[in-house]
C-alpha atoms as a PDB file:
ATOM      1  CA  UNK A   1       0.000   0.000   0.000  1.00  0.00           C
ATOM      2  CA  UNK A   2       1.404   3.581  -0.599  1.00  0.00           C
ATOM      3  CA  UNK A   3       1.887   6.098   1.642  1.00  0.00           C
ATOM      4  CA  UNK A   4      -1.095   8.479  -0.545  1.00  0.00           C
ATOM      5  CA  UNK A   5      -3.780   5.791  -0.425  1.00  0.00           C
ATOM      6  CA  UNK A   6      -5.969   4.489   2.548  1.00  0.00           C
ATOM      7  CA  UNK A   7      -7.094   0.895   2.643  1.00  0.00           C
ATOM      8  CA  UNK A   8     -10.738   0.229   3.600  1.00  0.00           C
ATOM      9  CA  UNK A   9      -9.902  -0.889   6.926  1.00  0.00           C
ATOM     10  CA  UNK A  10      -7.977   2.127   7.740  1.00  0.00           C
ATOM     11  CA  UNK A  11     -10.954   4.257   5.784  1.00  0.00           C
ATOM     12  CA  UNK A  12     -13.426   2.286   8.304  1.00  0.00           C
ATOM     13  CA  UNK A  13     -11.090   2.882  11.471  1.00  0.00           C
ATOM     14  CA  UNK A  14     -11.560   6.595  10.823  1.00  0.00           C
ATOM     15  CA  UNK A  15     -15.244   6.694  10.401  1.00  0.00           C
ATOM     16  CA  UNK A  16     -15.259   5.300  14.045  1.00  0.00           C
ATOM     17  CA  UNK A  17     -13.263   7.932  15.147  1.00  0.00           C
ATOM     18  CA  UNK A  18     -14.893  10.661  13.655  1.00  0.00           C
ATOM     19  CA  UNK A  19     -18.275   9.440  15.104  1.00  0.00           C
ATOM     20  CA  UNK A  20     -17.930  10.960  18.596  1.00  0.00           C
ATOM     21  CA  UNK A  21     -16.721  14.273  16.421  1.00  0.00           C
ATOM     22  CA  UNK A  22     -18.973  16.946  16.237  1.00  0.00           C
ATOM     23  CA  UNK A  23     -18.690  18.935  12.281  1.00  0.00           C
ATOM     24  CA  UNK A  24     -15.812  21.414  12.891  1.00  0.00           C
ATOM     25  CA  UNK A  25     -16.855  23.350   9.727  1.00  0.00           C
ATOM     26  CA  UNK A  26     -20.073  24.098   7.716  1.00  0.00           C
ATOM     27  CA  UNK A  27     -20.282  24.754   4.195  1.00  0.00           C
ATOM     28  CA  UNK A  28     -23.422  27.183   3.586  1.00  0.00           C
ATOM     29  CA  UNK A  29     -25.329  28.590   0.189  1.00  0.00           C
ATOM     30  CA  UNK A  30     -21.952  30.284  -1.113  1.00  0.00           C
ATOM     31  CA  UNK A  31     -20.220  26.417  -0.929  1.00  0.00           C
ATOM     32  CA  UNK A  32     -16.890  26.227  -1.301  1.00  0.00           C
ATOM     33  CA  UNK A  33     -15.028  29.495  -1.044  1.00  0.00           C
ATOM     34  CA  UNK A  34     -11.307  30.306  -0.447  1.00  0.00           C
ATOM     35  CA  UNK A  35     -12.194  31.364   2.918  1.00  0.00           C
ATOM     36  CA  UNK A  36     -13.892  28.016   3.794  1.00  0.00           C
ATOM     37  CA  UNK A  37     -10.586  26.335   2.132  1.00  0.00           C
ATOM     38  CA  UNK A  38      -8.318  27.814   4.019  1.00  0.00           C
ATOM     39  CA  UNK A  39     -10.333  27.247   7.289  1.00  0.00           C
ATOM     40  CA  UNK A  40      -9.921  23.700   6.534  1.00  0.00           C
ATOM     41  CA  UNK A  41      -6.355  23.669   5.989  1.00  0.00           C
ATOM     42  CA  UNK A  42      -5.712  25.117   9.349  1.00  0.00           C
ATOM     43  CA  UNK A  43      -8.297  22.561  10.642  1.00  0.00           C
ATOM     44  CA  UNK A  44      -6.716  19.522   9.274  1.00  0.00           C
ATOM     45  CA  UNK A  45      -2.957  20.735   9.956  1.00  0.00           C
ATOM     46  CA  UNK A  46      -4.398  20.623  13.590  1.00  0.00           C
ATOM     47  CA  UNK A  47      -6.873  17.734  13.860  1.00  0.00           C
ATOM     48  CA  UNK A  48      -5.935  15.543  10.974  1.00  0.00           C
ATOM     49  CA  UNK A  49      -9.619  14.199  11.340  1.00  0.00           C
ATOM     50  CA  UNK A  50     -12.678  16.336  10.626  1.00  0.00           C
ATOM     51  CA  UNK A  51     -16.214  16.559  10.162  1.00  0.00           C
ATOM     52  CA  UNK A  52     -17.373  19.057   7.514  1.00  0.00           C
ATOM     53  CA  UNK A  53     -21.351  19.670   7.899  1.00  0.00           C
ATOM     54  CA  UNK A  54     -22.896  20.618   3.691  1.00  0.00           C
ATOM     55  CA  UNK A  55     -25.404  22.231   3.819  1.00  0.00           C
ATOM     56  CA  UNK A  56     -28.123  21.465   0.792  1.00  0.00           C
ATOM     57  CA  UNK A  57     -25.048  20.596  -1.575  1.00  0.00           C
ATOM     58  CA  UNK A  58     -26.123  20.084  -5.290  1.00  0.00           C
ATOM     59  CA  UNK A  59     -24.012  16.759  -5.721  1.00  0.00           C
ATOM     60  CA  UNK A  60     -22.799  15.869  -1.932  1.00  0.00           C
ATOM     61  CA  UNK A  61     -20.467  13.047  -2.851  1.00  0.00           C
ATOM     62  CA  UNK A  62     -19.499  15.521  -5.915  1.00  0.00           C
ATOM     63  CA  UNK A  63     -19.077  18.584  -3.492  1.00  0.00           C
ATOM     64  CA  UNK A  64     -16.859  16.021  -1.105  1.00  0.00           C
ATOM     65  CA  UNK A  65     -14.525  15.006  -3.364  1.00  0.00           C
ATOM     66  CA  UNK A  66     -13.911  18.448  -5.051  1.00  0.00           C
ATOM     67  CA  UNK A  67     -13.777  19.437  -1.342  1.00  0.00           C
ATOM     68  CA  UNK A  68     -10.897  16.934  -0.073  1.00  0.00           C
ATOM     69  CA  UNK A  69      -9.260  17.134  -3.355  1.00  0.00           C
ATOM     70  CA  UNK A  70      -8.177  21.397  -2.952  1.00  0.00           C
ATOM     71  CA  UNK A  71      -6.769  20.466   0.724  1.00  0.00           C
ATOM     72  CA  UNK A  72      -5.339  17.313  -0.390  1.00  0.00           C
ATOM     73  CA  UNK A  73      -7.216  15.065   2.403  1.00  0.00           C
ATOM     74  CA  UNK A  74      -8.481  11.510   1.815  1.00  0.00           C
ATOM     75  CA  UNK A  75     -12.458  11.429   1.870  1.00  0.00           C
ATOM     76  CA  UNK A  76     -13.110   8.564   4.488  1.00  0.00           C
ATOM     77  CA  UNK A  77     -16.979   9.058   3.882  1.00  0.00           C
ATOM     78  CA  UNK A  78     -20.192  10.869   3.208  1.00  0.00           C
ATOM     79  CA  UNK A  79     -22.912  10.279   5.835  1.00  0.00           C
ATOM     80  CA  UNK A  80     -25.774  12.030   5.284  1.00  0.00           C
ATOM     81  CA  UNK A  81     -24.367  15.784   4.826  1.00  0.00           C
ATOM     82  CA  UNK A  82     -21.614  15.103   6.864  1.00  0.00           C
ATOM     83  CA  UNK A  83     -18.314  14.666   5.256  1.00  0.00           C
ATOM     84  CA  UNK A  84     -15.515  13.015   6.814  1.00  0.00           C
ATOM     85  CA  UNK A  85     -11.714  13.832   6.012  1.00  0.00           C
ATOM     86  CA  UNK A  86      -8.499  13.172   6.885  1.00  0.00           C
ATOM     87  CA  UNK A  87      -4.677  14.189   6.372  1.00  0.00           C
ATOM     88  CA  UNK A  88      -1.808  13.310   8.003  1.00  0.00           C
ATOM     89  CA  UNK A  89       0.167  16.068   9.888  1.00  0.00           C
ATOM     90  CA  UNK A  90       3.560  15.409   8.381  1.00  0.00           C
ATOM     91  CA  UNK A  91       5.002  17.000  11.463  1.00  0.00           C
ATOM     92  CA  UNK A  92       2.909  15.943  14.373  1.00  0.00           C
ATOM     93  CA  UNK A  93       0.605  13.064  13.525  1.00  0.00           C
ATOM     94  CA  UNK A  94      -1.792  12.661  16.015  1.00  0.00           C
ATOM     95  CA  UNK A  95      -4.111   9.529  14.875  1.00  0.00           C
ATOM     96  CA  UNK A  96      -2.441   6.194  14.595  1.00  0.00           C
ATOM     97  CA  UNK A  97      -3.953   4.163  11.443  1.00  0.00           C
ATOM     98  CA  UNK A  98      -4.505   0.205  11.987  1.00  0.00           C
ATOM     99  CA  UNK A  99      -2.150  -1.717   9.449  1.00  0.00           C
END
């Protein structure tokens, strides 16, 4: 397995950890602005796992990629509205993947 892909098991791990997360950031009617992008870089670079609440999206699964694609994150799932990401702090990881 590379070090840029997640395997289902670790994909699964993290949608148990994310479930006692509350959504750190919601993305309103004007969707996905640089604003909100940047937000979520500083979010990940300090969490590493987040919850990102959409908000009557178009395309959710659409609007989740696109979304974990401009911070680089992996998309560990779409529940409902919610979307949950992750990215490794290069510097300080914080969540320990199963193998």
């Amino acid at each position: 397995m590379s070090a840029g892909t997640l395997s289902g098991k670790q994909r699964r791990a993290l949608r148990g950890m994310a479930h006692s997360l509350r959504p750190t950031l919601h993305v309103g009617q004007s969707g996905l602005s640089e604003g909100l992008v940047a937000e979520l870089e500083s979010v990940l670079d300090d969490h590493e796992l987040v919850k990102i609440r959409l908000h009557s999206p178009d395309d959710k699964k659409l609007a989740a990629s696109d979304l974990a694609d401009r911070v680089g994150a992996h998309l560990c799932g779409v529940v409902g509205h919610t979307v949950i990401l992750f990215r490794r702090n290069a510097d300080a990881p914080k969540v320990v993947l199963p193998v």
